[in-house]
C-alpha atoms as a PDB file:
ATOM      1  CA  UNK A   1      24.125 -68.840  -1.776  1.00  0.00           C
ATOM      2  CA  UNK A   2      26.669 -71.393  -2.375  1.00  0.00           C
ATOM      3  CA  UNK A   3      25.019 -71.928  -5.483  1.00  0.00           C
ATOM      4  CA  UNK A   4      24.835 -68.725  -6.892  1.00  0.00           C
ATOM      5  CA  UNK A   5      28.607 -68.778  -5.691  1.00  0.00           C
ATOM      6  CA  UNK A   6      29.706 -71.351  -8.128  1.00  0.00           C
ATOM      7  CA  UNK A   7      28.522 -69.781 -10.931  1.00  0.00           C
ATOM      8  CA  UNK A   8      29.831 -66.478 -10.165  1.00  0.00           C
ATOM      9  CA  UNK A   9      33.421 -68.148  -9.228  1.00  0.00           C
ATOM     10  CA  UNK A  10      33.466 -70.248 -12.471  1.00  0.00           C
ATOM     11  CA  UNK A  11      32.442 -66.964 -14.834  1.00  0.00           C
ATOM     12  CA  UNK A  12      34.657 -65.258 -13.261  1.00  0.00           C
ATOM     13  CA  UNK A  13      37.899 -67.520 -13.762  1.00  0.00           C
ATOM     14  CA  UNK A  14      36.494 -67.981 -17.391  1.00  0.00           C
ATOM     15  CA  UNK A  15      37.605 -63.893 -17.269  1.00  0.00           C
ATOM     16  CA  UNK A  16      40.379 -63.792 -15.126  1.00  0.00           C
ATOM     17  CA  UNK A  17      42.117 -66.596 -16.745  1.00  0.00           C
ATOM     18  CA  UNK A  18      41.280 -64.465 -20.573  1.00  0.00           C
ATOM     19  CA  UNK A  19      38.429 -66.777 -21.769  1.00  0.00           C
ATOM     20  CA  UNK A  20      36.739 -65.293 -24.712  1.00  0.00           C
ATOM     21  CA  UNK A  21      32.955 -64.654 -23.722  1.00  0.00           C
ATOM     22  CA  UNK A  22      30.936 -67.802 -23.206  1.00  0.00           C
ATOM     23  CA  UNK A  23      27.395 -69.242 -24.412  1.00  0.00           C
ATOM     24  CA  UNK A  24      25.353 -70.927 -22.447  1.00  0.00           C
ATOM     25  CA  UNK A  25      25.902 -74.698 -23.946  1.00  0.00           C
ATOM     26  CA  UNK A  26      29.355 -73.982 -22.137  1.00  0.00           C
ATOM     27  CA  UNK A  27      28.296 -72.478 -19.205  1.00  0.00           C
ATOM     28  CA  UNK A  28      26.069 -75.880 -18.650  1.00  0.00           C
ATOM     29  CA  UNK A  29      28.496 -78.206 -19.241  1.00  0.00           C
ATOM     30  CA  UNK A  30      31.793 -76.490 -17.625  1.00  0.00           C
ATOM     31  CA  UNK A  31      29.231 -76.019 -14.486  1.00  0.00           C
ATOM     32  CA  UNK A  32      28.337 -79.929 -14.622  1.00  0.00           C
ATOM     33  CA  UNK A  33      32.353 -80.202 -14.539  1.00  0.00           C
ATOM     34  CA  UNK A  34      32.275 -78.681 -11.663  1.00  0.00           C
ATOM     35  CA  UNK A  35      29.887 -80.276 -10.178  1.00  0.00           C
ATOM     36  CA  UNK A  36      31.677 -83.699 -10.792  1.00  0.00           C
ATOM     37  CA  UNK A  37      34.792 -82.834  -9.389  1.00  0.00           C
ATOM     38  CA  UNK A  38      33.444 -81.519  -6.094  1.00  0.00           C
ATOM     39  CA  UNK A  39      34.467 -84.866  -4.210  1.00  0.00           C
ATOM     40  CA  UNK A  40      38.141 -83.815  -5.205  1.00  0.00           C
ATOM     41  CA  UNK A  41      38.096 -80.842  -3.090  1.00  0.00           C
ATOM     42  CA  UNK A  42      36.218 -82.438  -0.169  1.00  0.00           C
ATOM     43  CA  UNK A  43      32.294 -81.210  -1.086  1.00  0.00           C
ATOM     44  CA  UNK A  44      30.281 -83.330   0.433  1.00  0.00           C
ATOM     45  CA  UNK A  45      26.893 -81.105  -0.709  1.00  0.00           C
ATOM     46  CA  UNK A  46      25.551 -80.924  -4.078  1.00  0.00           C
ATOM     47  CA  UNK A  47      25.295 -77.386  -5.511  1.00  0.00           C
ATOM     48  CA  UNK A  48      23.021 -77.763  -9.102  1.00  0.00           C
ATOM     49  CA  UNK A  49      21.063 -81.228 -10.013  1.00  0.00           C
ATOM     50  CA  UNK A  50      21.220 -82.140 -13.312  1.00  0.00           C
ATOM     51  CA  UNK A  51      19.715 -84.135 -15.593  1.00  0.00           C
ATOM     52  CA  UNK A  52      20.162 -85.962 -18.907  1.00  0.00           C
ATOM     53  CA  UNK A  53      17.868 -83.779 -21.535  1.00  0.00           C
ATOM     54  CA  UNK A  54      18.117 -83.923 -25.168  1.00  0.00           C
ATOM     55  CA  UNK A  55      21.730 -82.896 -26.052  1.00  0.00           C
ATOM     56  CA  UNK A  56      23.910 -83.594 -22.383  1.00  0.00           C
ATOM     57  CA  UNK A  57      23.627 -82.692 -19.023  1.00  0.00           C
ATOM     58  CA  UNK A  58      20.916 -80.011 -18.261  1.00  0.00           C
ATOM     59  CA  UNK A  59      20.183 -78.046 -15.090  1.00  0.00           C
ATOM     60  CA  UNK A  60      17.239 -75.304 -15.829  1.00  0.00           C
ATOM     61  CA  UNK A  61      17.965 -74.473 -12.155  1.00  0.00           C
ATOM     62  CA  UNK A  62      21.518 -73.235 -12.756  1.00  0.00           C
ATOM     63  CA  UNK A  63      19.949 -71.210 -15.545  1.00  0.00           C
ATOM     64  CA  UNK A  64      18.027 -69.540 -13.901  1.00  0.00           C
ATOM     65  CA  UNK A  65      20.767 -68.346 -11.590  1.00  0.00           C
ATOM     66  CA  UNK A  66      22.589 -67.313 -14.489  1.00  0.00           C
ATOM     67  CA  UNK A  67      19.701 -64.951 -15.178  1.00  0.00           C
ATOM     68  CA  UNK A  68      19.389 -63.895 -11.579  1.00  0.00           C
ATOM     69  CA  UNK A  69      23.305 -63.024 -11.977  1.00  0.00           C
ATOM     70  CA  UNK A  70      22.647 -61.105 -15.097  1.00  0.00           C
ATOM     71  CA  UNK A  71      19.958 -58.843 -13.604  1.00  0.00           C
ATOM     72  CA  UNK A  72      21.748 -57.843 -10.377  1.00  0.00           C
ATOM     73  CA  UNK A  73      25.029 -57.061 -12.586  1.00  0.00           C
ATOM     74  CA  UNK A  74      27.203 -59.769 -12.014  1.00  0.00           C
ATOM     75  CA  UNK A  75      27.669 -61.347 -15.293  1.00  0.00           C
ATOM     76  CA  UNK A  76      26.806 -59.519 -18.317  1.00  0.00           C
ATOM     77  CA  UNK A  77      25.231 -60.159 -21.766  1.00  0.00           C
ATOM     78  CA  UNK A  78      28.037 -59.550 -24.813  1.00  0.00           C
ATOM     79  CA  UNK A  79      25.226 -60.933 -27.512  1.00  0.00           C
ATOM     80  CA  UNK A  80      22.147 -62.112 -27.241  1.00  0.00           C
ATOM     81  CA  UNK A  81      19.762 -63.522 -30.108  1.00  0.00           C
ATOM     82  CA  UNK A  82      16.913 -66.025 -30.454  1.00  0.00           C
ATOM     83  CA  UNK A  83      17.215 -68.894 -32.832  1.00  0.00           C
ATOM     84  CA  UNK A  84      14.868 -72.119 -33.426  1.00  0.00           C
ATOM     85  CA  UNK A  85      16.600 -74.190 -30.928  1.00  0.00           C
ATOM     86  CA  UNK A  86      16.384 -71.384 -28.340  1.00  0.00           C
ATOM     87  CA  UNK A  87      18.478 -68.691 -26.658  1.00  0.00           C
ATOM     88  CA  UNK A  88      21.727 -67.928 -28.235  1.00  0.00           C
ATOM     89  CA  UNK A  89      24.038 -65.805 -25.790  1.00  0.00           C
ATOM     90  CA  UNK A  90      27.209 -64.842 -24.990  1.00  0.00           C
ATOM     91  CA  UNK A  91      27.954 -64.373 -21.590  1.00  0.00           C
ATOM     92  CA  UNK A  92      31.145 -62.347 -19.110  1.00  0.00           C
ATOM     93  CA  UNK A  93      31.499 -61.655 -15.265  1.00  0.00           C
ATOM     94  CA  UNK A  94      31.078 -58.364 -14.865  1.00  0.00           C
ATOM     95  CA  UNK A  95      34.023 -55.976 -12.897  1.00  0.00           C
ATOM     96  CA  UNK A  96      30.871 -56.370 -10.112  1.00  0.00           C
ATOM     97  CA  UNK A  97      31.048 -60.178 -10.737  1.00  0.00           C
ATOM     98  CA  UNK A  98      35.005 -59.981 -10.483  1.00  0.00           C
ATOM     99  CA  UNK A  99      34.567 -58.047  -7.100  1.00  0.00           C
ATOM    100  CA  UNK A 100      31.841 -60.556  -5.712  1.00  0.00           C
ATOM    101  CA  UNK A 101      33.992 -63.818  -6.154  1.00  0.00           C
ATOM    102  CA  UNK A 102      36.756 -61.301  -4.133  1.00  0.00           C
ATOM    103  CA  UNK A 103      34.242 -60.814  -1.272  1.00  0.00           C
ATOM    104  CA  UNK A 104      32.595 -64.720  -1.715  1.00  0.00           C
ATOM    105  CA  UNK A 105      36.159 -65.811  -0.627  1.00  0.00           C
ATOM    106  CA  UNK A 106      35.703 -64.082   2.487  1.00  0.00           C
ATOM    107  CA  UNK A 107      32.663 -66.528   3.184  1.00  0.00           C
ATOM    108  CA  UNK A 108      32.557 -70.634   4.827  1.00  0.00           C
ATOM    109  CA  UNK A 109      34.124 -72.563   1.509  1.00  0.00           C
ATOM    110  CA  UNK A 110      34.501 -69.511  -0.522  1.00  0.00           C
ATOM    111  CA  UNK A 111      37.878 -70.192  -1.231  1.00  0.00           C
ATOM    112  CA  UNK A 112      37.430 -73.858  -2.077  1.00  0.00           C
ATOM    113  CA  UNK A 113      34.722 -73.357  -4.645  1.00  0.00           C
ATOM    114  CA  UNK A 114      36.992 -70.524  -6.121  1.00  0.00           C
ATOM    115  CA  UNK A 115      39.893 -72.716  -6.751  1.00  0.00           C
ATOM    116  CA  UNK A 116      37.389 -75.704  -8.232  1.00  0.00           C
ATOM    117  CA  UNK A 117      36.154 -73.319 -10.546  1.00  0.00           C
ATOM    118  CA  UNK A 118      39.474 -71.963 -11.329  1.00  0.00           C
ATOM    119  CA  UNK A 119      41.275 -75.415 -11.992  1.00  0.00           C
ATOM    120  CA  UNK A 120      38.586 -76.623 -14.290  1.00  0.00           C
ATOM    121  CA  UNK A 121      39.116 -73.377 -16.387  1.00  0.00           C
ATOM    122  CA  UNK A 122      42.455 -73.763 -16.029  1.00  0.00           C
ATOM    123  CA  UNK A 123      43.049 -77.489 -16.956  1.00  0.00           C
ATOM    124  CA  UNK A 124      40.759 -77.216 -20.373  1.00  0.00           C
ATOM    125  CA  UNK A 125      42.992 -74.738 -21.459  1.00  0.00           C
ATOM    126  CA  UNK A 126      46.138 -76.788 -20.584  1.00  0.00           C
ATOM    127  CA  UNK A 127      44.318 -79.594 -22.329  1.00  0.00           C
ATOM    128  CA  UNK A 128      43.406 -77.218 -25.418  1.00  0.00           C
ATOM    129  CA  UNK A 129      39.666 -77.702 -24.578  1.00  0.00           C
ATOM    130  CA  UNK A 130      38.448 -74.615 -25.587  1.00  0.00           C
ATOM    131  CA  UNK A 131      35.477 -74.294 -27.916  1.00  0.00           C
ATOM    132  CA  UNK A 132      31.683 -75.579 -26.737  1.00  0.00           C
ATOM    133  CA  UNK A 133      32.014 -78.709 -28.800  1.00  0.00           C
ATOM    134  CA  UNK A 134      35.405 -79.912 -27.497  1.00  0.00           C
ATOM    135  CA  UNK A 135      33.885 -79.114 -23.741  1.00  0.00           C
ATOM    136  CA  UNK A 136      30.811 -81.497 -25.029  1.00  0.00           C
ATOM    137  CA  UNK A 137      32.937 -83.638 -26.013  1.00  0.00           C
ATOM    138  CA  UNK A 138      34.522 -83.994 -22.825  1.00  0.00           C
ATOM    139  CA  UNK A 139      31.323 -84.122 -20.749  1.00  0.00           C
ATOM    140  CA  UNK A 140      29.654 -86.772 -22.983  1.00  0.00           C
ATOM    141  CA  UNK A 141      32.603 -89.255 -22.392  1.00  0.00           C
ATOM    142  CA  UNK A 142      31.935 -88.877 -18.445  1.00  0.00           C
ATOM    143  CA  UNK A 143      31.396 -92.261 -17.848  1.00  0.00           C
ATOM    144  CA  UNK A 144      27.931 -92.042 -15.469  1.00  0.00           C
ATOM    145  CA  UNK A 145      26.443 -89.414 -18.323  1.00  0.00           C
ATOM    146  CA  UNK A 146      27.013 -91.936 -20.698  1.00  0.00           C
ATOM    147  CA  UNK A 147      25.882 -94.413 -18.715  1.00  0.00           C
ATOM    148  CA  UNK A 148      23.092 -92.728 -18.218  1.00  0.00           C
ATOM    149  CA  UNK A 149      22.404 -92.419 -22.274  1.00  0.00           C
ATOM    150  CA  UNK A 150      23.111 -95.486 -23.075  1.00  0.00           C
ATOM    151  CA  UNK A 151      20.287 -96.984 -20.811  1.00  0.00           C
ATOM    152  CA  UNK A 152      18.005 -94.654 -22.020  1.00  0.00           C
ATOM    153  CA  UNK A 153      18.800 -95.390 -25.840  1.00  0.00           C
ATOM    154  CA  UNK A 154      18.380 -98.917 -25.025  1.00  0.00           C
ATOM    155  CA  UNK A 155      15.179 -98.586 -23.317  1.00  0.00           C
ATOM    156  CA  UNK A 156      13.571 -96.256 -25.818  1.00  0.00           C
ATOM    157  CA  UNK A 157      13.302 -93.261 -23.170  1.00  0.00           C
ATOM    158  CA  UNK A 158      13.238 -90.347 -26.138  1.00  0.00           C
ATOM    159  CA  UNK A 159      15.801 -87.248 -25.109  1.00  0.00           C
ATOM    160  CA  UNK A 160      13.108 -84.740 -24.330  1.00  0.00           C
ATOM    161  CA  UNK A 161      12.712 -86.940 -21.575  1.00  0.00           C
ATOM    162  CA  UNK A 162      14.839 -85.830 -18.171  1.00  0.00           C
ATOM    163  CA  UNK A 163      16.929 -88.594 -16.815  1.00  0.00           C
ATOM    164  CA  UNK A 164      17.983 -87.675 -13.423  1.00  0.00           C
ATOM    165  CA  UNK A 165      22.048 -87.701 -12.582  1.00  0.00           C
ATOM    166  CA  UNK A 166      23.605 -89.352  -9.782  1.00  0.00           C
ATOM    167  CA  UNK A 167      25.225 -87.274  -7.535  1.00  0.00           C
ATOM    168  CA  UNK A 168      29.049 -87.139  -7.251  1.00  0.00           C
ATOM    169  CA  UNK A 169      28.844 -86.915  -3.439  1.00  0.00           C
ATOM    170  CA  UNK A 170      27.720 -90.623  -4.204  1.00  0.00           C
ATOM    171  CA  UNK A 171      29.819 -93.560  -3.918  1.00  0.00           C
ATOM    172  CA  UNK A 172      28.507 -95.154  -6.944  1.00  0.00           C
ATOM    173  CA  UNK A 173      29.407 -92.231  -9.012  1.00  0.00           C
ATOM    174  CA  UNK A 174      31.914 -93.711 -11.354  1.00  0.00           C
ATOM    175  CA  UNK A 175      33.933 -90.149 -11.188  1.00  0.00           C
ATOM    176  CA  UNK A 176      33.634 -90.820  -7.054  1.00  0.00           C
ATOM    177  CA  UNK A 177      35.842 -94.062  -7.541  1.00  0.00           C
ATOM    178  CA  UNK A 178      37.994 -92.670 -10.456  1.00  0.00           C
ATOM    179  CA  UNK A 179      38.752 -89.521  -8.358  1.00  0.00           C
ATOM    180  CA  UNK A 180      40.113 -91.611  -5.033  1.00  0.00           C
ATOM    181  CA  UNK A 181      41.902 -93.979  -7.612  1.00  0.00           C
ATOM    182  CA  UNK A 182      43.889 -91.006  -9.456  1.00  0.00           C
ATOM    183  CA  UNK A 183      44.445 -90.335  -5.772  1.00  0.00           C
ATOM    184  CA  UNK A 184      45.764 -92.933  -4.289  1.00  0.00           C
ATOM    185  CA  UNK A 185      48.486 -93.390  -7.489  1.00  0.00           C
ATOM    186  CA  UNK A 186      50.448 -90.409  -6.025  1.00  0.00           C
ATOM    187  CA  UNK A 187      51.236 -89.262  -2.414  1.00  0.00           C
ATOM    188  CA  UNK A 188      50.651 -85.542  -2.258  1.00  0.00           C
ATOM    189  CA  UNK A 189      48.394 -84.923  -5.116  1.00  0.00           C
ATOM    190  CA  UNK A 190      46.771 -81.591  -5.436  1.00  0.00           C
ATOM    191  CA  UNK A 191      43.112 -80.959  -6.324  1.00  0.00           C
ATOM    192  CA  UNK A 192      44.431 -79.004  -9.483  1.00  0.00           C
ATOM    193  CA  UNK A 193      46.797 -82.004 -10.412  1.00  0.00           C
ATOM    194  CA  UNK A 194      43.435 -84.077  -9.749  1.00  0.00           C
ATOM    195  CA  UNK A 195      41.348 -81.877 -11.857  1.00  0.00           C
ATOM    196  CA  UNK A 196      43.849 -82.000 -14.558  1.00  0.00           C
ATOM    197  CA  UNK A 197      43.976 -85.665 -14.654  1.00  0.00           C
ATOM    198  CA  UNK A 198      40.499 -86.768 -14.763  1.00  0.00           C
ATOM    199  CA  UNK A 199      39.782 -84.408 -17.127  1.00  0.00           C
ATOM    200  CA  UNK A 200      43.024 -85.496 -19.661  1.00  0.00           C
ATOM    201  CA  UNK A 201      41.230 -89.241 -18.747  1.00  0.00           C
ATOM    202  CA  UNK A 202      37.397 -87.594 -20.146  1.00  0.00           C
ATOM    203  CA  UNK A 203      39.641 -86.164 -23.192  1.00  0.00           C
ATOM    204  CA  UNK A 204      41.803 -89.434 -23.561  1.00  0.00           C
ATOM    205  CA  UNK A 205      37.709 -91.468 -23.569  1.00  0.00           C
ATOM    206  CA  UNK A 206      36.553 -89.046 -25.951  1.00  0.00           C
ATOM    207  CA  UNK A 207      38.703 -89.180 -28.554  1.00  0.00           C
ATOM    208  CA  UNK A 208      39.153 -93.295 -28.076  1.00  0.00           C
ATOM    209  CA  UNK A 209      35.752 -95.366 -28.782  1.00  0.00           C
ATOM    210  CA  UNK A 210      37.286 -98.410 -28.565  1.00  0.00           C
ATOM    211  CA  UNK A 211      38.879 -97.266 -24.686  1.00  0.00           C
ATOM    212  CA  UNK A 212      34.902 -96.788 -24.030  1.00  0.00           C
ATOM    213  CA  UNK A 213      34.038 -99.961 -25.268  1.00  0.00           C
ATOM    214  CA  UNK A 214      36.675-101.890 -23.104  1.00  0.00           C
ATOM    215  CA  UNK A 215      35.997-100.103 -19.622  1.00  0.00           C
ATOM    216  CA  UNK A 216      32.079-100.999 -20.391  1.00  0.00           C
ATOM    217  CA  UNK A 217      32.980-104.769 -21.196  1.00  0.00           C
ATOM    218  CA  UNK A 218      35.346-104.974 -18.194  1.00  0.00           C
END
């Protein structure tokens, strides 16, 4: 269930903390956030694999939990339409999905993966991260995603291919070593503060090529 759990936690801050409703681009990507930033509240288990496919980080597994949530009333549809490239949704936590991260807190880790999802919601808006293609942005200048395309632009591999993602339980995760660094730089740091601060480093990388292209060089 844990899962399921994230993604009814993180739509469900998206709500509580008065995000408009969200498409599924930024569902994906806030999720893969998540996902990154588990080691920083002591996760040691992976919740969605994901992979790099076409555009950025892809997990057809997560959607497909999102659809589970939508039919059992959790999260519901505000608009939905079909378009050449494919779905094109917007999606809300339901006053059932509100009530179901309530009771999920209640459950082993509930309130951890509560307060991930809420401090990545949380710290975008502090950062003024707020529309799909500032949160792609973001996720694109995540150093092991890039990675990740980089090697696959340089060995041909065409985007429709899926490149798996290493996990961030992993110690080779660059995020992993980033995380502990961040840290170690202040006694007493809080996951949000944590949060906060890799993601203002993601937002610093994405808006500085030349930052990219020194940290690959080093």
């Amino acid at each position: 269930m844990q899962k399921g759990a994230t993604l009814v936690h993180l739509m469900a801050a998206c709500r509580r903390l008065g995000e408009p409703p969200v498409g599924r681009t930024t569902i994906v990507k806030m999720t893969y956030l998540c996902e990154v930033l588990r080691p920083a509240y002591e996760l040691w288990t992976r919740s969605f694999k994901f992979v790099r496919y076409f555009y950025g980080p892809y997990s057809s597994e997560l959607l497909g939990y999102l659809d589970y949530l939508v039919f059992h009333g959790l999260v519901s549809v505000r608009s939905y339409a079909r378009a050449d490239t494919g779905v094109v949704a917007l999606y809300e936590a339901s006053d059932e999905g509100l009530r179901a991260s309530d009771q999920l807190m209640e459950t082993d880790g509930g309130q951890t993966l509560r307060a991930l999802a809420e401090d990545v919601v949380w710290s975008l808006q502090v950062l003024g991260v707020r529309t799909a293609k500032q949160i792609c942005d973001v996720v694109y200048s995540e150093p092991q995603f890039e990675s990740v395309l980089r090697d696959a632009e340089v060995r041909g591999i065409p985007s429709s291919s899926a490149e798996p993602l290493l996990s961030s339980q992993d110690p080779r995760h660059p995020a992993f070593r980033i995380q502990a660094i961040l840290r170690s730089q202040a006694s007493g740091v809080t996951p949000r503060q944590l949060v906060e601060s890799y993601l203002r480093y993601l937002a610093l990388r994405a808006k500085s090529p030349s930052l990219r292209q020194a940290e690959t060089n080093a």
